[in-house]
Protein backbone atom coordinates (compact mmCIF):
# COMPACT_ATOMS: atom_id res chain seq x y z
CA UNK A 1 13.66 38.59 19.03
CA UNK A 2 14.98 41.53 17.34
CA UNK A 3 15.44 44.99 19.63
CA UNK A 4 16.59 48.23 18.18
CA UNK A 5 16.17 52.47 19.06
CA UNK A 6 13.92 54.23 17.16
CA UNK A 7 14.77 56.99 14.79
CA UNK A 8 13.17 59.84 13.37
CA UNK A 9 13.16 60.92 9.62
CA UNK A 10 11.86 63.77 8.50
CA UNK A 11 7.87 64.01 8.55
CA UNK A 12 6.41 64.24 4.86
CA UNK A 13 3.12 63.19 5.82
CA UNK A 14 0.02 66.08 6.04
CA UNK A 15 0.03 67.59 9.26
CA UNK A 16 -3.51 67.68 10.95
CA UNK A 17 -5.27 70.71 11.35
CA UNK A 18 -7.95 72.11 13.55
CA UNK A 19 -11.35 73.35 12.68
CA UNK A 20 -13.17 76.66 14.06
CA UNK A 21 -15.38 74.22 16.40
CA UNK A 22 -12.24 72.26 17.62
CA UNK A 23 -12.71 69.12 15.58
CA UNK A 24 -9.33 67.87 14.30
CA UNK A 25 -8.90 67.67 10.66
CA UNK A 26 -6.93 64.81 9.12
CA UNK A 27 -6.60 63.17 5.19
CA UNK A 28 -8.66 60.03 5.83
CA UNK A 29 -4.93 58.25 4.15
CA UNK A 30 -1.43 59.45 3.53
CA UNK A 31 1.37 57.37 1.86
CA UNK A 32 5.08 57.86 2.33
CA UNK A 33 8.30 55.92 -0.30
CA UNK A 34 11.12 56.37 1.16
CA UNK A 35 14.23 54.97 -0.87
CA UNK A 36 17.47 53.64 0.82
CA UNK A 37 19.82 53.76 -2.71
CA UNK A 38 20.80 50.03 -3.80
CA UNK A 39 18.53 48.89 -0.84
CA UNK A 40 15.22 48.87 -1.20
CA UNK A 41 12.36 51.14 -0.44
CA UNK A 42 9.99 51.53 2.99
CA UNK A 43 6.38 51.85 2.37
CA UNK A 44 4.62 53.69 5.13
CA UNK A 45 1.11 54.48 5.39
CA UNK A 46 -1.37 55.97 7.97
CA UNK A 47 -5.82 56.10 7.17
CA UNK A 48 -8.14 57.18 9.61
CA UNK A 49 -10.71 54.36 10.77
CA UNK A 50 -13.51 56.56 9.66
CA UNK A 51 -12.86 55.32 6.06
CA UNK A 52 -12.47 51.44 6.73
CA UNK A 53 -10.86 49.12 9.27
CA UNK A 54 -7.57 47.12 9.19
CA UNK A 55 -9.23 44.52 6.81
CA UNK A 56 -10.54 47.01 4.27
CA UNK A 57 -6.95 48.49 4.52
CA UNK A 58 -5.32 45.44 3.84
CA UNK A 59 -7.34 44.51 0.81
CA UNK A 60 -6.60 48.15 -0.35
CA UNK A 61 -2.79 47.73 -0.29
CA UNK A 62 -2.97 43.71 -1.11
CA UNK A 63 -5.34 45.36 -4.34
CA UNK A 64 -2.43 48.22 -4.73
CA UNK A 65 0.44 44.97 -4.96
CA UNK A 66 -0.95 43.05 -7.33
CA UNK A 67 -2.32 45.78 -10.12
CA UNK A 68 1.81 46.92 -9.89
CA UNK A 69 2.92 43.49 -10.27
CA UNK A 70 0.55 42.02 -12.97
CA UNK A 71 -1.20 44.60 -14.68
CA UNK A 72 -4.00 43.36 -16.36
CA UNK A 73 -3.93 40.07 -15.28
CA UNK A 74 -4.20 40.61 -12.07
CA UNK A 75 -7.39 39.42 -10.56
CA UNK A 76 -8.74 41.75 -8.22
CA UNK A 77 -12.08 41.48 -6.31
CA UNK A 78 -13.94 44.73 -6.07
CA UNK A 79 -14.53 46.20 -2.49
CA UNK A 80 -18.34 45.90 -1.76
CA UNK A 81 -19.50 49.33 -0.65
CA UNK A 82 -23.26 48.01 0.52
CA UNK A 83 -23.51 49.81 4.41
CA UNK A 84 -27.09 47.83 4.00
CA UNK A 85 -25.82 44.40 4.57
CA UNK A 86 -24.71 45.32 8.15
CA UNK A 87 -28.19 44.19 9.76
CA UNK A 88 -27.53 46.30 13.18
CA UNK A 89 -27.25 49.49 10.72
CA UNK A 90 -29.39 52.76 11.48
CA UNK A 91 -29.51 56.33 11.66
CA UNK A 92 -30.64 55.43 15.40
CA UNK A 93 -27.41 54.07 15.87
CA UNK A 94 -25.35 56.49 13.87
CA UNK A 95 -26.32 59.19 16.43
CA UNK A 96 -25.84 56.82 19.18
CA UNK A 97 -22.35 56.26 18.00
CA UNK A 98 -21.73 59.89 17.01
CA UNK A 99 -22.71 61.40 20.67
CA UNK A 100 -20.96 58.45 22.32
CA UNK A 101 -17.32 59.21 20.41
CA UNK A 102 -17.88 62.79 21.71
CA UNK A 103 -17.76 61.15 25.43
CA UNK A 104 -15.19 58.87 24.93
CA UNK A 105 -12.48 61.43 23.23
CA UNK A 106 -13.23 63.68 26.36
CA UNK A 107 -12.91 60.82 28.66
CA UNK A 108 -9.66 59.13 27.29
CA UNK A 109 -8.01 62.29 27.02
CA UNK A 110 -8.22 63.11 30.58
CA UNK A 111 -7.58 59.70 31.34
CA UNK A 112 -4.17 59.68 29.20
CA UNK A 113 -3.17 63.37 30.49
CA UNK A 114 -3.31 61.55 34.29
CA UNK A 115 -1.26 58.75 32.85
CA UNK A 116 1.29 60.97 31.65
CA UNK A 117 1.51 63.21 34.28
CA UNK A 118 1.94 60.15 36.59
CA UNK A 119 4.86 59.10 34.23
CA UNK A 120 2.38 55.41 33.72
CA UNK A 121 2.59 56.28 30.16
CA UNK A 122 6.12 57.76 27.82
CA UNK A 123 4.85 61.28 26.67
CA UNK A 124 8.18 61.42 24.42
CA UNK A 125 7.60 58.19 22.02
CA UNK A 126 11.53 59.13 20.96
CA UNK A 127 12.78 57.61 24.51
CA UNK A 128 11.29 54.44 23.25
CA UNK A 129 13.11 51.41 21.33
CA UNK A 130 10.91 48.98 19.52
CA UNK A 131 11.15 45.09 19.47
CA UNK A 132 9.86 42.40 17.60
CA UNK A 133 9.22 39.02 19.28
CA UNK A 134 8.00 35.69 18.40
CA UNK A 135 7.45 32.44 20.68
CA UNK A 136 8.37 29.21 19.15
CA UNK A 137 5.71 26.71 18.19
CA UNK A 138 6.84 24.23 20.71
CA UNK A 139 6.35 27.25 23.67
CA UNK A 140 2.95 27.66 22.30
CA UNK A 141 2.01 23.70 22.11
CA UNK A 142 3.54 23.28 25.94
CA UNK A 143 1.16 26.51 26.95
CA UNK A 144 -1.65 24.74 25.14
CA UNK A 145 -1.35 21.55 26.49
CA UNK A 146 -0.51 22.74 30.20
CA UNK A 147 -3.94 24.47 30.12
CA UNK A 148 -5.29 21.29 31.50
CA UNK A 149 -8.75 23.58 32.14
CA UNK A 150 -11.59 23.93 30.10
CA UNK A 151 -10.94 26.93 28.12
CA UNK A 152 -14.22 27.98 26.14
CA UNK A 153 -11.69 29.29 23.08
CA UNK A 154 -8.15 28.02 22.65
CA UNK A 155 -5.93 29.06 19.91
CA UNK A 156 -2.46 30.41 18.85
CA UNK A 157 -3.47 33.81 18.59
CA UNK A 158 -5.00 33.74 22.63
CA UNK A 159 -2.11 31.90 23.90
CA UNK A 160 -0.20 34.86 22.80
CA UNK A 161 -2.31 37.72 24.20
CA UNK A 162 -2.73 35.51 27.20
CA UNK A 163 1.40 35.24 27.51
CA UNK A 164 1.95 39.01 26.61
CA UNK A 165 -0.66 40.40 28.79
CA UNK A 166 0.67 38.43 32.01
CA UNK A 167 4.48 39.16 30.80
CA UNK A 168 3.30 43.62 30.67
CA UNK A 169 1.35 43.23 34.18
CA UNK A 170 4.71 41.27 35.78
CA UNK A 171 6.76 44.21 34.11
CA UNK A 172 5.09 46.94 35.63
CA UNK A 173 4.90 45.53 38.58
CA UNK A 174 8.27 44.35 38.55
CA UNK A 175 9.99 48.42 38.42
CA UNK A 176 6.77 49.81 40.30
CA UNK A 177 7.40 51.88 43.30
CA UNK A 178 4.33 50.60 44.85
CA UNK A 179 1.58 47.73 43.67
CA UNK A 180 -2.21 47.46 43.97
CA UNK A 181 -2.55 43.79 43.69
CA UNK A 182 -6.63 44.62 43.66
CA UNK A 183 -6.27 47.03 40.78
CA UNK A 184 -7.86 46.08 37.45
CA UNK A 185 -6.16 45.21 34.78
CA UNK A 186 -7.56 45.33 31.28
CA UNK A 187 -7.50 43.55 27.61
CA UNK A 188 -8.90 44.72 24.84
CA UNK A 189 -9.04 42.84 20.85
CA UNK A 190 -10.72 43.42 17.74
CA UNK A 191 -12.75 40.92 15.94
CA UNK A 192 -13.81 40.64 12.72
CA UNK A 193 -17.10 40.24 11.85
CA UNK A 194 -17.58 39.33 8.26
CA UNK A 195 -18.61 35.83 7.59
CA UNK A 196 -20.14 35.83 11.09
CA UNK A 197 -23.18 37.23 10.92
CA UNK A 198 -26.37 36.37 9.30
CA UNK A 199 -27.31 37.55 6.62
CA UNK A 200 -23.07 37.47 5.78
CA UNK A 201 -20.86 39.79 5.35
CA UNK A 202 -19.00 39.03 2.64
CA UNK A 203 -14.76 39.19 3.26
CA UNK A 204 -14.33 42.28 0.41
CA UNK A 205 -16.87 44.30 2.21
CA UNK A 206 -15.04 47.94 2.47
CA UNK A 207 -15.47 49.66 6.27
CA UNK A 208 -15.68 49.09 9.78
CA UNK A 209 -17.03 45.78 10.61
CA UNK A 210 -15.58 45.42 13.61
CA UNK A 211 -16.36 44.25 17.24
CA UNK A 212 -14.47 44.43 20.49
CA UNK A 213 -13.74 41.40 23.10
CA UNK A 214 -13.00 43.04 26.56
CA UNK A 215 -12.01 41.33 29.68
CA UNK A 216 -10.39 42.66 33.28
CA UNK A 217 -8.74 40.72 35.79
CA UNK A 218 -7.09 41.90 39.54
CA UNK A 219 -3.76 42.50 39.54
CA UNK A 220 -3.19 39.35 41.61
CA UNK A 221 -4.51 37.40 39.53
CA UNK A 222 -1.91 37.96 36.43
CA UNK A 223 0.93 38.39 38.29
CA UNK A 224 1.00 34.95 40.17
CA UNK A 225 1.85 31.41 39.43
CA UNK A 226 -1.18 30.87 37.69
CA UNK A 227 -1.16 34.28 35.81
CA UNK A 228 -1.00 32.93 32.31
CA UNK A 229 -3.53 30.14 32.90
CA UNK A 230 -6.26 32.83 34.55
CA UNK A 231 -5.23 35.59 31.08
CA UNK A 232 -6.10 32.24 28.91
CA UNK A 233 -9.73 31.75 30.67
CA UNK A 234 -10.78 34.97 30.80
CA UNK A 235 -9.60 36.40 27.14
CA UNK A 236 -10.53 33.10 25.70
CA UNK A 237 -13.78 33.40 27.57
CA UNK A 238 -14.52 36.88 26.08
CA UNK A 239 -13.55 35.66 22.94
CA UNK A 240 -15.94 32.66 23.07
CA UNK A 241 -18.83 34.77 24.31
CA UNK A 242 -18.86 37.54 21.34
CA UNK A 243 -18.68 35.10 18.48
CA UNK A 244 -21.11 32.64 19.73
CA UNK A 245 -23.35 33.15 22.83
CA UNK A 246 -26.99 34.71 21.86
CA UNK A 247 -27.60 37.62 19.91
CA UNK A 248 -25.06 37.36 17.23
CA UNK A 249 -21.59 39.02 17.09
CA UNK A 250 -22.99 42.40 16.20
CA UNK A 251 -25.06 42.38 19.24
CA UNK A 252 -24.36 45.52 22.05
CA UNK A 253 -23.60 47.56 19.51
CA UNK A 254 -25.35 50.30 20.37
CA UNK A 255 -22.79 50.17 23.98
CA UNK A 256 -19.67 49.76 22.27
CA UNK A 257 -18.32 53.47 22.54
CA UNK A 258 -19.77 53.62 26.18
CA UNK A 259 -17.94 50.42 27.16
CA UNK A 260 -14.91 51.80 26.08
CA UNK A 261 -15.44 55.26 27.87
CA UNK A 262 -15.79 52.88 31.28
CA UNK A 263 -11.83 52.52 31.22
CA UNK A 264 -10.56 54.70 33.82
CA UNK A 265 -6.78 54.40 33.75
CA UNK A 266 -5.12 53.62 30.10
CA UNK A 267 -1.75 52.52 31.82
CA UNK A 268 -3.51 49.67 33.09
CA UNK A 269 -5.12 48.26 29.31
CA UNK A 270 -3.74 46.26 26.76
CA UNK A 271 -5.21 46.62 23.51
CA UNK A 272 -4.03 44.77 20.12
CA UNK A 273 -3.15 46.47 17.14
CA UNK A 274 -3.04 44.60 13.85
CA UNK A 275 -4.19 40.66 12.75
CA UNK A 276 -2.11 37.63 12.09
CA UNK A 277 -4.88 36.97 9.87
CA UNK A 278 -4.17 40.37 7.68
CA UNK A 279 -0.65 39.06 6.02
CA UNK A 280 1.37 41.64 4.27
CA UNK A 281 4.62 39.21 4.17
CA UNK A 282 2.91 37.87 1.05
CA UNK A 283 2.41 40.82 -1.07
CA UNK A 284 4.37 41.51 -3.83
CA UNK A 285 4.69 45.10 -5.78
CA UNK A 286 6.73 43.43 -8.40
CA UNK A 287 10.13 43.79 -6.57
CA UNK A 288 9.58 40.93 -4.17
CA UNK A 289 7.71 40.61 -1.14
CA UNK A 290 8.56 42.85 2.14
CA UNK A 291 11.41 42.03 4.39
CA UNK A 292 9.61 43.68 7.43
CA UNK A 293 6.04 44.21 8.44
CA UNK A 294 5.64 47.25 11.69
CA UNK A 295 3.02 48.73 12.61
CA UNK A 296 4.24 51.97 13.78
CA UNK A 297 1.08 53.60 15.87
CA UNK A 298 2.14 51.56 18.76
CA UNK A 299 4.50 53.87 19.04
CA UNK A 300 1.64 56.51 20.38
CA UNK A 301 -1.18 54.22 21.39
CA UNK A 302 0.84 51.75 23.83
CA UNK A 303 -0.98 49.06 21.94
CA UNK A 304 0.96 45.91 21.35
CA UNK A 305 0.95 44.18 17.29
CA UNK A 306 0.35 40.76 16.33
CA UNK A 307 0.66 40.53 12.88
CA UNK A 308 1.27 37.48 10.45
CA UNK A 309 4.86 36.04 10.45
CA UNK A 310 7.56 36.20 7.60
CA UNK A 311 7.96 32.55 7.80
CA UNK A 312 4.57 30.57 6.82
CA UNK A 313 5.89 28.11 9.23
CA UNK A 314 6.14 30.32 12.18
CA UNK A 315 3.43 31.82 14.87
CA UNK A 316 2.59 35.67 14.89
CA UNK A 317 5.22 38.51 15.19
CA UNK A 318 4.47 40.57 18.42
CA UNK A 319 5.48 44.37 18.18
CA UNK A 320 6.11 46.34 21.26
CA UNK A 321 7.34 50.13 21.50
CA UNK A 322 8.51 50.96 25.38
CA UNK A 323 11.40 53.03 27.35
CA UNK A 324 14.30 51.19 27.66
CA UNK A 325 14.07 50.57 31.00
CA UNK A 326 10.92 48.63 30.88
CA UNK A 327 11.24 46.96 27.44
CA UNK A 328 14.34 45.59 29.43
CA UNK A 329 12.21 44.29 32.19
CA UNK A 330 9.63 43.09 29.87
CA UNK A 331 12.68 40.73 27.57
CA UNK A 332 13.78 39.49 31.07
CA UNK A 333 9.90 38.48 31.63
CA UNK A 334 9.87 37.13 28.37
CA UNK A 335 12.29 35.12 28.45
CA UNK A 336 11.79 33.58 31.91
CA UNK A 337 9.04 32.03 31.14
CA UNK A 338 9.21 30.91 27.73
């Protein structure tokens, strides 16, 4: 587990700007070098979702790696543009989508401005500190095999939403004034879709092609001695159901932006940022591969990361950005029931 305070540098990147009609303006990517003399260098980028999703990104920076490092030999696979091969795909839906975002920006910002106000949510990200945590193979095996129930989807990468999510609804119960053990308490992952669907779509496919997994459980239901075993049913349940029950993974599309607009109070969700399955431990810009992977928008978003591991050998890195004070009840979690 590695713990340290966060601190600012100065802000290079293009500063967002505001149209006549309100929308917010933004480069769909900015890149930032910064060089630490006989160190090394920090890469730091930030894109806008409108141009691709975390996939597309990663091939875009894995692509990026291995032009610097080979040159000509390097044997890159073209991104496939074709919005065509995403079955579901239709102006229909397009407006669908576009009137539903309006909603759902309306509705989360009120929902984070109560949040804040109620001090549920850090409006000053520079009170934070930022850790990185990993739970050994053997913890994961011993969660697997103490299970014992028949979980529809079982795999490394639930086990440690499942262990996370119970550890951040302990937490904030733990240094809560007062608890709701009926309030609901939310999860929220990404899954990809390519290869799932049918006709496929293929892995260099550039874009969104994402879908969400959502599942809510009481209060009570996390925080007692069966927490972790109820998170593993019901996020490996939600898993299970949108990557294999009827209708395909693309299905409820056209409700994706309006399930998301249901969520009422933000403090209470857990959302994943990142993929174990995206690794950018193994790219190399000709100067050897990275000696840390962050991903920094947890910083704003609350999200927690789970991203790929430096060590092959090793289960996913989890990244967490909280005030002291909690991040310090959260490592005491952590560790408790490892």
């Amino acid at each position: 587990m590695e713990t340290r305070f966060r601190y600012y540098l100065l802000s290079l990147l293009p500063q967002s700007t505001v149209a006549a009609d309100g929308s917010k303006i933004v480069p769909l990517l900015a890149l930032q070098v910064t060089l630490f003399p006989e160190k090394g260098i920090c890469i730091g980028y930030a894109f806008q979702h409108v141009a691709g999703d975390g996939s597309s990104m990663h091939a875009f920076i894995n692509s990026w790696a291995s032009i610097c490092s080979l040159g000509e030999d390097s044997k890159v696979i073209p991104p496939n543009y074709d919005r065509l091969l995403v079955k579901n795909h239709t102006k229909e839906l397009d407006d669908v989508f576009w009137k539903q975002l309006k909603i759902i920006k309306s509705n989360t910002e009120h929902a984070m401005a109560e949040a804040k106000q109620a001090q549920l949510i850090s409006p000053e990200t520079d009170e934070k500190v930022r850790a990185t945590f990993v739970i050994a193979l053997e913890d994961i095996q011993k969660h697997l095999s103490d299970a014992g129930r028949s979980i529809k989807h079982l795999s490394t990468f639930t086990v440690v939403c499942d262990y996370v999510w119970t550890c951040l609804v302990k937490r904030g119960n733990a240094i809560a004034d007062k608890v709701d053990e009926d309030e609901l308490e939310q999860f929220i992952c990404s899954a990809d879709c390519r290869g799932r669907t049918d006709p496929i779509i293929p892995a260099n496919y550039f874009g969104n092609c994402l879908t969400h997994c959502m599942t809510s459980a009481k209060n009570r239901q996390l925080s007692g001695e069966e927490g972790f075993l109820n998170a593993t049913e019901l996020i490996g349940e939600a898993i299970y159901e949108r990557l294999h029950y009827q209708g395909g993974v693309l299905r409820g599309l056209e409700t994706f932006f309006a399930d998301m607009s249901e969520v009422k109070n933000m403090a209470k969700v857990v959302s994943v940022a990142g993929s174990p399955r995206q690794n950018y431990y193994d790219m190399d810009f000709g100067f050897g591969k990275p000696r840390k992977v962050e991903v920094t928008s947890i910083d704003s978003t609350g999200a927690i990361s789970i991203t790929a591991s430096r060590d092959a050998s090793r289960v996913p890195e989890i990244g967490l950005a909280l005030p002291k004070k909690r991040m310090d009840a959260f490592i005491k979690l952590f560790r408790k029931g490892l």
